[in-house]
C-alpha atoms as a PDB file:
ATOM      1  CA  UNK A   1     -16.149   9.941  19.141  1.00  0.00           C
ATOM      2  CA  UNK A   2     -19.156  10.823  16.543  1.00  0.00           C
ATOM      3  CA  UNK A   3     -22.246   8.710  16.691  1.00  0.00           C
ATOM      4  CA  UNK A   4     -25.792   9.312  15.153  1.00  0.00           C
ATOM      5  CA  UNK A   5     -26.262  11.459  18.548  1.00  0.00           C
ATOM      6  CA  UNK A   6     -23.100  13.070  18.137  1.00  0.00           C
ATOM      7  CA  UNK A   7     -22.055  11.872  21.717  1.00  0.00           C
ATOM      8  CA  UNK A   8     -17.699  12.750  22.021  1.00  0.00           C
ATOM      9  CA  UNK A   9     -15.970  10.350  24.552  1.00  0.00           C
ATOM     10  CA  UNK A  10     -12.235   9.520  24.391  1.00  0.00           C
ATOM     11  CA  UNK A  11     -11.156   6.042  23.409  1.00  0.00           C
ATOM     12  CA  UNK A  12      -7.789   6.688  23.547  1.00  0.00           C
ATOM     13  CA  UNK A  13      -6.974   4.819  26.661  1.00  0.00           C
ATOM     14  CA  UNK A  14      -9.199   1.909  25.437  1.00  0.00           C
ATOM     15  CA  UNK A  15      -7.058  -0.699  23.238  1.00  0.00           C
ATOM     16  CA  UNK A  16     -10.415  -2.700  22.436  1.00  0.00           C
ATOM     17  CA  UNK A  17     -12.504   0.293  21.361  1.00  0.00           C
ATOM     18  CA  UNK A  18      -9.099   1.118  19.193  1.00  0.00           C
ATOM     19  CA  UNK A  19      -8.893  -2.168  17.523  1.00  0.00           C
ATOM     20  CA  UNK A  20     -11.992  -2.141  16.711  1.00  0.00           C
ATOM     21  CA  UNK A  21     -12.178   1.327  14.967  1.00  0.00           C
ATOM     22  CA  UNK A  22      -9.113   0.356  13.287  1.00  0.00           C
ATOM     23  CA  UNK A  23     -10.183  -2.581  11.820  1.00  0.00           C
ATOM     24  CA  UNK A  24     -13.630  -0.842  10.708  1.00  0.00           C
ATOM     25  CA  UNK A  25     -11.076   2.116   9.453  1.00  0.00           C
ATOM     26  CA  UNK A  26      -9.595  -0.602   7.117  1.00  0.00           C
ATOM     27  CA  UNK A  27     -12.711  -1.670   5.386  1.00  0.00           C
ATOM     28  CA  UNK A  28     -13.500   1.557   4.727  1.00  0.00           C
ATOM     29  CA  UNK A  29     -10.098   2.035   3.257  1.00  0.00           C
ATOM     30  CA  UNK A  30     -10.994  -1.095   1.039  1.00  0.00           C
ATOM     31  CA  UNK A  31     -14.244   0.327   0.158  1.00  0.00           C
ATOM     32  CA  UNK A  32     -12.974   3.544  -0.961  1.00  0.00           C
ATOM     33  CA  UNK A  33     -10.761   1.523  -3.773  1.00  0.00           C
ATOM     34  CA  UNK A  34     -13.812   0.725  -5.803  1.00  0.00           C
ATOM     35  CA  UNK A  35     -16.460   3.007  -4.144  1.00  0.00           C
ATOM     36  CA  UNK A  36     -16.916   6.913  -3.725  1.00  0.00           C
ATOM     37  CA  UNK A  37     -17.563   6.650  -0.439  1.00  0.00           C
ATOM     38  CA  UNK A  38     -17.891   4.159   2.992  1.00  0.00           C
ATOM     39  CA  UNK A  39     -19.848   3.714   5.855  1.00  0.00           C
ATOM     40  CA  UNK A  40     -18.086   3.103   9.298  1.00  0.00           C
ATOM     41  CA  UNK A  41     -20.362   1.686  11.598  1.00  0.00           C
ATOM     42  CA  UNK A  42     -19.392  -0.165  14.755  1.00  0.00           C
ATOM     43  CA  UNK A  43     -21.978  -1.281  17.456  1.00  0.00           C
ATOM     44  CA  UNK A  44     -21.030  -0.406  21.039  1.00  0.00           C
ATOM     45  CA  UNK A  45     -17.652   0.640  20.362  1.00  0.00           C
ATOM     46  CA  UNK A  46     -17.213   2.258  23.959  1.00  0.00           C
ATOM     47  CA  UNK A  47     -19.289   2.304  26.968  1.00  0.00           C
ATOM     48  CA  UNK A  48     -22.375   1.082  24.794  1.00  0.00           C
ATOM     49  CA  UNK A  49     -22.401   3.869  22.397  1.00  0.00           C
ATOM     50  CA  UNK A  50     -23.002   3.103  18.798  1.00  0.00           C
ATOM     51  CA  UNK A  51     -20.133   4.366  16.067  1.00  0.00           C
ATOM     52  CA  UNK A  52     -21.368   5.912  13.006  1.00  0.00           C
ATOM     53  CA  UNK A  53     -19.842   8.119  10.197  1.00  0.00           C
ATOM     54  CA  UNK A  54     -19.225   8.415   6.559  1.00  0.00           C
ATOM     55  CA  UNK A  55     -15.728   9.371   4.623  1.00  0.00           C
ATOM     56  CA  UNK A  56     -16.078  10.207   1.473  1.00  0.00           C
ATOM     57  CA  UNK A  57     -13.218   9.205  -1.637  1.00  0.00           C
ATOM     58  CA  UNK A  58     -12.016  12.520  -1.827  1.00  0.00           C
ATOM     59  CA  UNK A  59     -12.259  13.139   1.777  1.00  0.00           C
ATOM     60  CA  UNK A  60      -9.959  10.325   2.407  1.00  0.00           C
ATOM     61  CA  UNK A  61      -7.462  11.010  -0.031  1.00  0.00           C
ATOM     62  CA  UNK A  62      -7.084  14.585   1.472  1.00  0.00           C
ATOM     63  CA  UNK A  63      -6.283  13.017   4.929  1.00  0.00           C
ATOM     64  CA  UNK A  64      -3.964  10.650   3.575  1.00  0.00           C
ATOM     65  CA  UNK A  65      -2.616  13.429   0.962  1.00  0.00           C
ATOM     66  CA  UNK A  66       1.126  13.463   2.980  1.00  0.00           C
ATOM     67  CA  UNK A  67       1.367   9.923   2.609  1.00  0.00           C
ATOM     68  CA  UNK A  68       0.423   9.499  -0.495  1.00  0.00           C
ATOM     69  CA  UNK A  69       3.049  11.831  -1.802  1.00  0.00           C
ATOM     70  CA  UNK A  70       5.464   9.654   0.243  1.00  0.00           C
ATOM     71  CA  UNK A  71       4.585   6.743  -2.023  1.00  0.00           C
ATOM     72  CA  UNK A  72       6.608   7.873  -5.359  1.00  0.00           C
ATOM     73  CA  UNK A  73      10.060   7.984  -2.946  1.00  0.00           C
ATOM     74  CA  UNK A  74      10.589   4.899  -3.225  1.00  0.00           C
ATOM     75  CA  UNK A  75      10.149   4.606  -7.275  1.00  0.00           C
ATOM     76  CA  UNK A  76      12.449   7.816  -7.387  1.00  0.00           C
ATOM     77  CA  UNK A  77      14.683   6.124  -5.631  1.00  0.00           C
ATOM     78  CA  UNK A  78      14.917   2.696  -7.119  1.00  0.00           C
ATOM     79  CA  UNK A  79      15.098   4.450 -10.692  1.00  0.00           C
ATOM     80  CA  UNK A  80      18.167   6.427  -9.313  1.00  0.00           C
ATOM     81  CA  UNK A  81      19.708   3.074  -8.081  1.00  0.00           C
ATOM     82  CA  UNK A  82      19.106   0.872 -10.635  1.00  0.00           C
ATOM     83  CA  UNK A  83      20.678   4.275 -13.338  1.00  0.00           C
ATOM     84  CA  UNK A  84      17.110   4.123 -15.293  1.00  0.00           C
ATOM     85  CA  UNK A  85      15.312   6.666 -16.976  1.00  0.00           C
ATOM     86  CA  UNK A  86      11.085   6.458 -16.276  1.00  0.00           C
ATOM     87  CA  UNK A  87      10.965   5.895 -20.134  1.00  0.00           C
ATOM     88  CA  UNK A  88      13.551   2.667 -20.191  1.00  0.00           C
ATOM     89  CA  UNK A  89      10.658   1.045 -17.853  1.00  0.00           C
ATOM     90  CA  UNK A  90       8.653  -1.255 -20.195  1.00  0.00           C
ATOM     91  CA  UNK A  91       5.892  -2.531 -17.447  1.00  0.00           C
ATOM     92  CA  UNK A  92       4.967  -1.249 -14.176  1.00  0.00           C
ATOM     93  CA  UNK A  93       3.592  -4.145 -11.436  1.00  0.00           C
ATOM     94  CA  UNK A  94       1.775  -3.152  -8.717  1.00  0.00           C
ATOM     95  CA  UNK A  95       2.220  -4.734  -5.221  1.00  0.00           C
ATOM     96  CA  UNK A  96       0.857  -4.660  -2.227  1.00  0.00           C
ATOM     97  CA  UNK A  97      -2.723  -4.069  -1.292  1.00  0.00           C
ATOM     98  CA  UNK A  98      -2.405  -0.268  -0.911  1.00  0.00           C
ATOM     99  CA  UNK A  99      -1.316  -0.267  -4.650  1.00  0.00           C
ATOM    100  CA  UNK A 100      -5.700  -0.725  -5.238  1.00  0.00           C
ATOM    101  CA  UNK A 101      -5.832   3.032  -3.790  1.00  0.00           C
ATOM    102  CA  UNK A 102      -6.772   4.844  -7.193  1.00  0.00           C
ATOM    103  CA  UNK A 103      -5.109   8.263  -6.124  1.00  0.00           C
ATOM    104  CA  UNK A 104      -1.957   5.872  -5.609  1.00  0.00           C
ATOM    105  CA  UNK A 105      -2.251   4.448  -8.912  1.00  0.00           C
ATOM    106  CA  UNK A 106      -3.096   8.130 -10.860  1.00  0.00           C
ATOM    107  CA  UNK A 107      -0.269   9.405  -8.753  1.00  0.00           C
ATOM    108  CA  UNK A 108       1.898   6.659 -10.414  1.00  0.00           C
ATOM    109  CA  UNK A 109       0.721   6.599 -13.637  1.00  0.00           C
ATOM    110  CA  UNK A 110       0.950  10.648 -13.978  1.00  0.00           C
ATOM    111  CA  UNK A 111       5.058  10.089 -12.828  1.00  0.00           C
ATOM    112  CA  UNK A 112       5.685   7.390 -15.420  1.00  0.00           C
ATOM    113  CA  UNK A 113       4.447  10.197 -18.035  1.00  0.00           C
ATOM    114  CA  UNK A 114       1.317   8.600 -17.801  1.00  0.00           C
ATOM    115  CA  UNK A 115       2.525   5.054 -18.878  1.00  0.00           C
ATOM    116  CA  UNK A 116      -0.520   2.649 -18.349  1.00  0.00           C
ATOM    117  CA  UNK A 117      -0.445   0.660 -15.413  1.00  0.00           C
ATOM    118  CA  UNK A 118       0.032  -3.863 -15.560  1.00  0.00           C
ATOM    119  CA  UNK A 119      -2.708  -4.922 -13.261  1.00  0.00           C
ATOM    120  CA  UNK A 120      -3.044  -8.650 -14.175  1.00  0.00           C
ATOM    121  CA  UNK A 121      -1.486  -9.781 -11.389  1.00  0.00           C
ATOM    122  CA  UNK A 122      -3.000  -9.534  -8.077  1.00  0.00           C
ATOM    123  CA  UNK A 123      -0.923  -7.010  -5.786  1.00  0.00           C
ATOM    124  CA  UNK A 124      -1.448  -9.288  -2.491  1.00  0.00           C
ATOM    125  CA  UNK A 125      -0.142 -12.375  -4.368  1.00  0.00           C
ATOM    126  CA  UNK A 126       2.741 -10.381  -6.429  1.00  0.00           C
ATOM    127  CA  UNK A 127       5.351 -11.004  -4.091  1.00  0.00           C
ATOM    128  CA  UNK A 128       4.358 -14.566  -3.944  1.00  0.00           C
ATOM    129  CA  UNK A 129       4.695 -14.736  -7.463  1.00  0.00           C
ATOM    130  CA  UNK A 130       8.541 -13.707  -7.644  1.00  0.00           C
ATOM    131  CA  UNK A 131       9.378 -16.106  -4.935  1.00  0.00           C
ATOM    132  CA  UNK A 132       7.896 -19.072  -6.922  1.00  0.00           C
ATOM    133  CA  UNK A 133      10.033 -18.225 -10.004  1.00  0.00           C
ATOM    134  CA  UNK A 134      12.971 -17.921  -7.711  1.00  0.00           C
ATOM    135  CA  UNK A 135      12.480 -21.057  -6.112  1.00  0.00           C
ATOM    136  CA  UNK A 136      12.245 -22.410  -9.823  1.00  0.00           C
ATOM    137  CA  UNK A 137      15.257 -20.605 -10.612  1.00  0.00           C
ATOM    138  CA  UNK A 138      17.370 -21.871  -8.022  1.00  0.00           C
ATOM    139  CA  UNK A 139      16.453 -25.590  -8.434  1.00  0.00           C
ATOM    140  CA  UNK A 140      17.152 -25.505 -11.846  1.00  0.00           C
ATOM    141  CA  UNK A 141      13.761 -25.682 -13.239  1.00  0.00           C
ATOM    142  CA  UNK A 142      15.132 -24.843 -17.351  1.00  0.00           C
ATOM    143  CA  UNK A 143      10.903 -24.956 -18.782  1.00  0.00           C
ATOM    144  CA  UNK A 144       9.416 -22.312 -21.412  1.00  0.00           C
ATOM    145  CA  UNK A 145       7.214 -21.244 -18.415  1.00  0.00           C
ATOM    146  CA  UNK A 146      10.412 -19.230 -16.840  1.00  0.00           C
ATOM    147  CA  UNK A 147      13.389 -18.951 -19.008  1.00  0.00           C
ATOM    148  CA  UNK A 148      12.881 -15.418 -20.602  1.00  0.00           C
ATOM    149  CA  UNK A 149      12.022 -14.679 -16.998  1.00  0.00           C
ATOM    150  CA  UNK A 150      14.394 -11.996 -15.477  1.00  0.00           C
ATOM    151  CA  UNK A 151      13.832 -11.754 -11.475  1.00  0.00           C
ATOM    152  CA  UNK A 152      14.781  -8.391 -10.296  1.00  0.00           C
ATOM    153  CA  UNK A 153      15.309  -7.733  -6.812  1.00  0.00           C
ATOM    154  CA  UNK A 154      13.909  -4.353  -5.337  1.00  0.00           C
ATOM    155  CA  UNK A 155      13.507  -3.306  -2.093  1.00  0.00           C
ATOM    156  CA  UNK A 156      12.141   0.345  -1.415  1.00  0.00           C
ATOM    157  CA  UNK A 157      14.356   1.042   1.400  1.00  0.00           C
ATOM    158  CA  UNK A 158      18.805   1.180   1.834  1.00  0.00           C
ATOM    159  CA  UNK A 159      19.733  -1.281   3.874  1.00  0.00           C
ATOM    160  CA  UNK A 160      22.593  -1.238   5.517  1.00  0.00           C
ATOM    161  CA  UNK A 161      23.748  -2.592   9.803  1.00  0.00           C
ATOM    162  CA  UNK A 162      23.607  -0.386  13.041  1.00  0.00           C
ATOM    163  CA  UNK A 163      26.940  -0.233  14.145  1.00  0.00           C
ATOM    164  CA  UNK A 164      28.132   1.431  17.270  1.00  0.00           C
ATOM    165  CA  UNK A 165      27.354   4.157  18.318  1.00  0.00           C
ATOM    166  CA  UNK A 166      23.939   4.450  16.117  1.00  0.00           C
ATOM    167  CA  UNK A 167      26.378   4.728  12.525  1.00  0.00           C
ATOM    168  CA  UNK A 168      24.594   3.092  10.013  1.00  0.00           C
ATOM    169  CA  UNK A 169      27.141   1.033   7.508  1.00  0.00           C
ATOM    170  CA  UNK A 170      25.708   0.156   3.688  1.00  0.00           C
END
């Protein structure tokens, strides 16, 4: 553990002290979507001793690098699913609150052949969106507001049931 004294201790067995740096780890995260860099600070974290430390933008993209290259699988995949080429998509949504992470959204952009990103609608709230036009789908709401409104369905993983023996059936 780093503090302004540069005292180490192990929190690893403490669930509180955990939390807590988690939760601070989170804002930072947050932070680091608009800002260059963050401040974690937490107040007697564990056994009275004060938490400090900066991460910078780039420092934090370069821990998360693996991760972040994780994050296209998904589009690959739902491209390869759906039988579309990256130039047959006319708008790309982002969703989800991770989707504010500019290296994310570069990393997107760069794979669409740099295709400009939609960000009018909030990422938290996307999801949200989709299931109000399907609830105005299914009870036969016929207004302006959603008839050229096509609902796609995409989910980033197969699904599919454990069946015995650990076999997974599609």
């Amino acid at each position: 553990m780093n503090s302004r004294e540069n005292v180490v201790k192990d929190i690893s067995g403490n669930n509180r002290a955990l939390r807590r740096l988690r939760t601070a780890c989170e804002k930072a995260k947050r932070t680091l979507s608009s800002s260059t860099e963050a401040n974690v600070e937490i107040d007697s974290l564990f056994e009275g001793t004060d938490f400090y430390t900066k991460i910078t933008r780039a420092r934090f993209e370069e821990l998360c690098s693996d991760l972040f290259r994780t994050t296209l699988e998904p589009v690959e995949k739902a491209l390869r699913d759906a039988k579309l080429d990256k130039s047959s998509i006319q708008e790309i949504v982002l969703v989800g609150g991770s989707t504010r992470i500019p290296k994310i959204q570069k990393m997107l952009s760069e794979f669409m052949n740099g295709k400009e990103l939609n960000k009018s609608v909030n990422p938290d709230e996307a999801v949200a969106y989709g299931a109000a036009v399907q609830a105005a789908i299914l009870s036969g709401d016929r207004s302006d507001t959603i008839k050229d409104v096509l609902l796609v369905d995409v989910a980033p993983l197969s699904l599919g049931i454990e069946t015995a023996g650990g076999v997974m059936a599609n």
